[in-house]
C-alpha atoms as a PDB file:
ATOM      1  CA  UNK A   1      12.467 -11.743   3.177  1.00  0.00           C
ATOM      2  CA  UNK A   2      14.023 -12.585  -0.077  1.00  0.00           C
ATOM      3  CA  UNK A   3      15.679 -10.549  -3.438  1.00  0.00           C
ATOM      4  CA  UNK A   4      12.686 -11.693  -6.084  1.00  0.00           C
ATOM      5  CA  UNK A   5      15.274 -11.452  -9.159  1.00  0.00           C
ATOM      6  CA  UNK A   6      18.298 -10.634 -10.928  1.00  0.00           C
ATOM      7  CA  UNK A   7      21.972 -11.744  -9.856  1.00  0.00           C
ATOM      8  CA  UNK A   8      21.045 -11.859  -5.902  1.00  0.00           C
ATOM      9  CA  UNK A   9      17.891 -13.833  -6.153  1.00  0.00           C
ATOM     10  CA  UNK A  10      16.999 -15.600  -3.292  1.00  0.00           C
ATOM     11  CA  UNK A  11      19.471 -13.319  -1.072  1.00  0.00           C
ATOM     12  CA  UNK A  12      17.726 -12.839   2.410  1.00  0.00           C
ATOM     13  CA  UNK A  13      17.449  -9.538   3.651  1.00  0.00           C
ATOM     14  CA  UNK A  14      17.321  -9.499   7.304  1.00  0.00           C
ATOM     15  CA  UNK A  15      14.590  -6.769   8.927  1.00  0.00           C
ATOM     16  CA  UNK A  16      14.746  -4.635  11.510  1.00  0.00           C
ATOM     17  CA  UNK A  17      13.803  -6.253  14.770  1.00  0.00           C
ATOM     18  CA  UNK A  18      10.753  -5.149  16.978  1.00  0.00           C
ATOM     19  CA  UNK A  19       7.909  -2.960  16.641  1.00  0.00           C
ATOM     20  CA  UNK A  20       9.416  -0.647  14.292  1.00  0.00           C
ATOM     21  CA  UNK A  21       6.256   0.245  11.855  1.00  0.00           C
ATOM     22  CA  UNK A  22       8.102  -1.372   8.856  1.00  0.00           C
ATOM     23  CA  UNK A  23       6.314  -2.589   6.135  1.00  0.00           C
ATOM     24  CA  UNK A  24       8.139  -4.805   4.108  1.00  0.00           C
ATOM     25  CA  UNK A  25       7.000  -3.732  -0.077  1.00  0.00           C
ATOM     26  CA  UNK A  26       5.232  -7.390  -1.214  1.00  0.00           C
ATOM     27  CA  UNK A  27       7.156  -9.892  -3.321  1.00  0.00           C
ATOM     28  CA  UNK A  28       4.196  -9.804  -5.828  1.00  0.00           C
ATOM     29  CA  UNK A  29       4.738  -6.351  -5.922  1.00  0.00           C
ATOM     30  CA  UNK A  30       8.197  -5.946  -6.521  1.00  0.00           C
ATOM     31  CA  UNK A  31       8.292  -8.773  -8.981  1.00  0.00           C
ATOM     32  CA  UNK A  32       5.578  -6.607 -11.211  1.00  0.00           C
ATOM     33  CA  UNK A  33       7.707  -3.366 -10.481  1.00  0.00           C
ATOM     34  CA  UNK A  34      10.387  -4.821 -11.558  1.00  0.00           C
ATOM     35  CA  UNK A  35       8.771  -6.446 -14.550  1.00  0.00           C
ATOM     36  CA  UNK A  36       7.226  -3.236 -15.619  1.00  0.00           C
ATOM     37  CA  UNK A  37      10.600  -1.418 -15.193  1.00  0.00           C
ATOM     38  CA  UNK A  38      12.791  -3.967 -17.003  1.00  0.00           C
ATOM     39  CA  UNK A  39      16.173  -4.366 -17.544  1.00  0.00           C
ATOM     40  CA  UNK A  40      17.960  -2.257 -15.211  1.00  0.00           C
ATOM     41  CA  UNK A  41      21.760  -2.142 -16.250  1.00  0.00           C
ATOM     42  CA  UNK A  42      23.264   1.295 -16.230  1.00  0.00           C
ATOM     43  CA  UNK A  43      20.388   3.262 -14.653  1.00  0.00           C
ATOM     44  CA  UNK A  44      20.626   5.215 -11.046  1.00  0.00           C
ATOM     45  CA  UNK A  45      18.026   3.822  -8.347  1.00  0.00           C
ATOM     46  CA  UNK A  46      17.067   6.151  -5.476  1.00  0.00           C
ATOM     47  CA  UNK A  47      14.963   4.336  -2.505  1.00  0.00           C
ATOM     48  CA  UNK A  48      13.464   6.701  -0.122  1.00  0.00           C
ATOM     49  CA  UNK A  49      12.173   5.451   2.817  1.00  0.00           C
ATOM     50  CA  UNK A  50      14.264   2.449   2.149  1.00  0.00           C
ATOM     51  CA  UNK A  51      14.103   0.395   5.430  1.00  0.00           C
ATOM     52  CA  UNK A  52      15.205  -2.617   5.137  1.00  0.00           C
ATOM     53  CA  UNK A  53      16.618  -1.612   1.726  1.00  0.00           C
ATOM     54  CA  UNK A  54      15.054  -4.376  -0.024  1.00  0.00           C
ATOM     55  CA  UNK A  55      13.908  -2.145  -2.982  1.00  0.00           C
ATOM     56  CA  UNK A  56      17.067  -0.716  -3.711  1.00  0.00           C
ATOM     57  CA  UNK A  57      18.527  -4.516  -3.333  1.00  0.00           C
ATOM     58  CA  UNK A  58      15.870  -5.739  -5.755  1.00  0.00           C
ATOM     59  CA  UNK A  59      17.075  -3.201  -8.033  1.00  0.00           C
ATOM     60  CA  UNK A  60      20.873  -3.653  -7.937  1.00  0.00           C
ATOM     61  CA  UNK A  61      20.117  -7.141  -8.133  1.00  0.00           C
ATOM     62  CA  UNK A  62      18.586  -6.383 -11.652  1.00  0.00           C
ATOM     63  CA  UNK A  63      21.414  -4.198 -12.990  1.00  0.00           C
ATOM     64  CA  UNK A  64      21.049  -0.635 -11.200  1.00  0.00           C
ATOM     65  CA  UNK A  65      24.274   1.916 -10.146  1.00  0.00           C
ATOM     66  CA  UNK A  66      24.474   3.235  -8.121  1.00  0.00           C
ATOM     67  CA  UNK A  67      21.554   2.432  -5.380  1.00  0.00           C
ATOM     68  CA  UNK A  68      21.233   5.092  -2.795  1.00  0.00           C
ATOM     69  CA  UNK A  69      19.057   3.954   0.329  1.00  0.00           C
ATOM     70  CA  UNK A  70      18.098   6.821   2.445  1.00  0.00           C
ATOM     71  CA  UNK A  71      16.072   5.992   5.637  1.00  0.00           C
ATOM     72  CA  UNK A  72      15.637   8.172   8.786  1.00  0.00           C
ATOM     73  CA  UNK A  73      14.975   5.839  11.687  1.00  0.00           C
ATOM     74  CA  UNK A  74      18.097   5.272  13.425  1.00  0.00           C
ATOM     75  CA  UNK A  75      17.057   2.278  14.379  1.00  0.00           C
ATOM     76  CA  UNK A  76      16.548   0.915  11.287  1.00  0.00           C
ATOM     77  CA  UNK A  77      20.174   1.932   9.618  1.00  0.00           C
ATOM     78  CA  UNK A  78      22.426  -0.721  11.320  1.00  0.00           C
ATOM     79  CA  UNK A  79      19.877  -3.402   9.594  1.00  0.00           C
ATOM     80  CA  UNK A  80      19.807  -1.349   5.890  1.00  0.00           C
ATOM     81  CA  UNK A  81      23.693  -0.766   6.229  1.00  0.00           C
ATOM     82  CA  UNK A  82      24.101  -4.830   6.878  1.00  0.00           C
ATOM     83  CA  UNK A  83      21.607  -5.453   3.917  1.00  0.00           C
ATOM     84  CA  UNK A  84      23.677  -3.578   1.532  1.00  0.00           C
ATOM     85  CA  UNK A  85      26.683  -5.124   1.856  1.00  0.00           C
ATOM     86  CA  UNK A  86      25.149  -8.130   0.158  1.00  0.00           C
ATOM     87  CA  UNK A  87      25.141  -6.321  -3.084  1.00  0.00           C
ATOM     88  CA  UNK A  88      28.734  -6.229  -4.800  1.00  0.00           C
ATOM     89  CA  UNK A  89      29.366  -3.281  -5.221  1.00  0.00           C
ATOM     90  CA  UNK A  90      27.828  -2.166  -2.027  1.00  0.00           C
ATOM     91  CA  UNK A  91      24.217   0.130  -1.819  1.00  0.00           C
ATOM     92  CA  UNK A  92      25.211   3.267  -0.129  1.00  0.00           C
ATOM     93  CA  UNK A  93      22.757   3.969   2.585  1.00  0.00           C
ATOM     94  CA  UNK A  94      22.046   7.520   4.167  1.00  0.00           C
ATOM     95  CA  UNK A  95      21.054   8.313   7.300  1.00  0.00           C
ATOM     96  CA  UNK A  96      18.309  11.339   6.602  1.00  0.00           C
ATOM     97  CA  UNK A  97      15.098  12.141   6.178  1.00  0.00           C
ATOM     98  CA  UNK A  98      13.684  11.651   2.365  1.00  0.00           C
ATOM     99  CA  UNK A  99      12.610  15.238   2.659  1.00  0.00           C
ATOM    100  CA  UNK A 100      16.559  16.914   3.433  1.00  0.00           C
ATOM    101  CA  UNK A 101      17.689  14.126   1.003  1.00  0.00           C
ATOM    102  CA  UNK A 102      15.989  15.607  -1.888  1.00  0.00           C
ATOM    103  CA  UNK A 103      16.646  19.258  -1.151  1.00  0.00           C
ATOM    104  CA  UNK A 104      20.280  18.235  -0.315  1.00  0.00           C
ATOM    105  CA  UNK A 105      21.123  16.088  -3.113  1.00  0.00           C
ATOM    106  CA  UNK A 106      22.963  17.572  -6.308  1.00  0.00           C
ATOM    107  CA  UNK A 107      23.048  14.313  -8.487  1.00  0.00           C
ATOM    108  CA  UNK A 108      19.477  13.416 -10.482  1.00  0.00           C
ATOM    109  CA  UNK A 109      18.482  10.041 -10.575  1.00  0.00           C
ATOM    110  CA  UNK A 110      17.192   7.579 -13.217  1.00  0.00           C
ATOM    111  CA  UNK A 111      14.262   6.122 -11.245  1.00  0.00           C
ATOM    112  CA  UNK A 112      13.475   7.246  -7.784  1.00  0.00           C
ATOM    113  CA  UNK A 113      11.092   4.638  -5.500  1.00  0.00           C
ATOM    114  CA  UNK A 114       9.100   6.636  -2.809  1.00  0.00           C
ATOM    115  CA  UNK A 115       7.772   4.258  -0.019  1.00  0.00           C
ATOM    116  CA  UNK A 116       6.680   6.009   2.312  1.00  0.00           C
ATOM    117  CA  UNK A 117       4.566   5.190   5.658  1.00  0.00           C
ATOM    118  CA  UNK A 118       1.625   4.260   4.974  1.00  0.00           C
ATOM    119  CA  UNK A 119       0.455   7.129   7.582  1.00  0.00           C
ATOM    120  CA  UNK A 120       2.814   9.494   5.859  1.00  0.00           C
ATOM    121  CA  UNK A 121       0.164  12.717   5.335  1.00  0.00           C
ATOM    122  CA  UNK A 122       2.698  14.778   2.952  1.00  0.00           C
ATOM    123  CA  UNK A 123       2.834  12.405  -0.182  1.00  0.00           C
ATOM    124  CA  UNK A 124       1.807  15.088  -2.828  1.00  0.00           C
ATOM    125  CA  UNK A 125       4.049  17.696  -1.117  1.00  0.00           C
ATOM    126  CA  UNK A 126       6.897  15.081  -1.509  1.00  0.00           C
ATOM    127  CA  UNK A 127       5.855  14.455  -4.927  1.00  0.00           C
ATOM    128  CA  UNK A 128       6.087  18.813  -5.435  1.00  0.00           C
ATOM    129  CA  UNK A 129       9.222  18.689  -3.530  1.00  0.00           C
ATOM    130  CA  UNK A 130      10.884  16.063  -5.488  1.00  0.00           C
ATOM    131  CA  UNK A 131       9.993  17.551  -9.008  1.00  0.00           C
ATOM    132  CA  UNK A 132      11.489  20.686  -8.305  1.00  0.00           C
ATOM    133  CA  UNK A 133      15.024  19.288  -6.703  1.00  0.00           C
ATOM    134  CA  UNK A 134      18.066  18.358  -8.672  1.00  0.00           C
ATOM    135  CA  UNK A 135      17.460  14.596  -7.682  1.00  0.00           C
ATOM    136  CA  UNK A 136      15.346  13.703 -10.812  1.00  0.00           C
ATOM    137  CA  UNK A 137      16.046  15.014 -14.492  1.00  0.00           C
ATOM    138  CA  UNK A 138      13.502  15.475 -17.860  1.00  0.00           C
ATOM    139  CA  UNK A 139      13.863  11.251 -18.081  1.00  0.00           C
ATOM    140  CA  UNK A 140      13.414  10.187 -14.808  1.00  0.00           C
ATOM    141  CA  UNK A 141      10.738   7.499 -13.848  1.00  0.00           C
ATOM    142  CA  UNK A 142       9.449   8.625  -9.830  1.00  0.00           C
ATOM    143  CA  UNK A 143       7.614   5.606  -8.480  1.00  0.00           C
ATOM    144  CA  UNK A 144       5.336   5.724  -5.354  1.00  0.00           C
ATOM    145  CA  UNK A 145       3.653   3.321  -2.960  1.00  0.00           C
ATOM    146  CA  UNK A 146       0.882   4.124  -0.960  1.00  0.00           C
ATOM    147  CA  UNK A 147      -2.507   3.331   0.645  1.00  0.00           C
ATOM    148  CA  UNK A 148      -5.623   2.986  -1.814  1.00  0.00           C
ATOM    149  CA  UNK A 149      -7.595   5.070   0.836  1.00  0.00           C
ATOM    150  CA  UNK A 150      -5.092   7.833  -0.252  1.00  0.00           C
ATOM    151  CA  UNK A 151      -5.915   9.712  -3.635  1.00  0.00           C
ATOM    152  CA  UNK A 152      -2.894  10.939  -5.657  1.00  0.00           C
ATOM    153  CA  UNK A 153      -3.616  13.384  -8.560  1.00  0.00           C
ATOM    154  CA  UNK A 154      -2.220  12.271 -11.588  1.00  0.00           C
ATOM    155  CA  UNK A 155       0.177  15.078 -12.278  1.00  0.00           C
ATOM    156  CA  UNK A 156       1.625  16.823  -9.703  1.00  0.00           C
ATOM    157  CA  UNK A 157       3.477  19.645 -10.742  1.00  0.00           C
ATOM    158  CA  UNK A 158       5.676  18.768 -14.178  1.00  0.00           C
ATOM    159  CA  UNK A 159       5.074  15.527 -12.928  1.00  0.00           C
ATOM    160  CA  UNK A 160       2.439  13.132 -14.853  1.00  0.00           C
ATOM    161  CA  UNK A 161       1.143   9.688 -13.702  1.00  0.00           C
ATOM    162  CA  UNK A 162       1.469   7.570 -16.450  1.00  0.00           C
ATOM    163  CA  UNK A 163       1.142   3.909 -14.638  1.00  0.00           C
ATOM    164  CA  UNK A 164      -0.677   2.360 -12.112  1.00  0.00           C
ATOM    165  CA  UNK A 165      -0.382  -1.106 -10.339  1.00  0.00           C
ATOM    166  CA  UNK A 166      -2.638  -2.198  -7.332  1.00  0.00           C
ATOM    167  CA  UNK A 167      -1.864  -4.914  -5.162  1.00  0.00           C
ATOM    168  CA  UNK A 168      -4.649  -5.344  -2.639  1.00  0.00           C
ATOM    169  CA  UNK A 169      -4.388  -2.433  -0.203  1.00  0.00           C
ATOM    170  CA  UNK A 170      -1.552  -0.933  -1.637  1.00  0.00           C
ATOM    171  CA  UNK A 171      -1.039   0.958  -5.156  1.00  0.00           C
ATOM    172  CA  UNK A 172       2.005   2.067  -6.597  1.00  0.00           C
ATOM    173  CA  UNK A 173       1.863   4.571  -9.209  1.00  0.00           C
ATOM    174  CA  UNK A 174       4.559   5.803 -11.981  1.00  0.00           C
ATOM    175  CA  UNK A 175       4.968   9.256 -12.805  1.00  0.00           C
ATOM    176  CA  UNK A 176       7.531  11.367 -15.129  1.00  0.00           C
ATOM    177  CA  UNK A 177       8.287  14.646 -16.166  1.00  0.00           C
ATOM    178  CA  UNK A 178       5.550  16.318 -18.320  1.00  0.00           C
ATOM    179  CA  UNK A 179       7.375  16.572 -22.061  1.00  0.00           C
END
């Protein structure tokens, strides 16, 4: 897999190996992300669920510090700690689940990219969760990927859907705080 844009374009980013339910986010899909999120210099990037890390890559790559990757599988964290060295300065990468991340974390975040599994039954809770932590303030843009079989409301606490991209099976919708 491959950085779509910015300063590390066409950067590989190696993947974890063997049957580790990873779904690497589309290029298409980051590309229009990206594209819809713009310019990226000076803002904080949060990637939970980061895996490979790619999405926080994509969006140092376009400007964004600091990246924090947080992924839980053990297995995949050698591979995402790897990735981010590519990136100068480096991603930092924690080793958590998304969940203890967000009730842990005392620093808000310009733009926060949830990606969870596909599988994942607690997105709205995670949504809830996230909008009353410290880890997003009044400006921040929350992104999240998911399944078109799932149905997200559009506002979710003080949070308010105010995009949405589909890219065959999966969707990715924008939300931010209600004004």
């Amino acid at each position: 897999m491959r950085i779509t844009g910015g300063k590390l374009t066409g950067q590989i980013v190696r993947m974890p190996e063997g049957d580790l339910k990873i779904r690497p986010a589309m290029d298409r899909m980051r590309e229009s992300v990206f594209a819809v999120l713009g310019d990226l210099s000076g803002y904080s990037f949060l990637d939970l669920f980061a895996g490979s890390g790619i999405l926080g890559l994509e969006a140092a790559s376009r400007g964004a510090g600091p990246v924090v990757c947080v992924e839980r599988d053990r297995k995949k964290f050698p591979v995402l700690l790897q990735n981010a060295t590519i990136s100068q300065p480096p991603v930092f990468c924690r080793a958590m689940p998304a969940e203890t991340f967000i009730l842990r974390n005392k620093a808000a975040f310009d733009i926060v990219f949830l990606d969870p599994p596909f599988d994942y039954r607690f997105k709205p809770q995670l949504l809830e969760r996230l909008d009353q932590s410290a880890s997003i303030h009044e400006k921040s843009i929350v992104l999240i990927h998911f399944p078109h079989e799932d149905h997200l409301p559009e506002i979710v606490g003080n949070l308010q859907g105010y995009d949405i991209r589909s890219f065959g099976r999966s969707i990715v919708r924008f939300y931010r705080k209600i004004q």
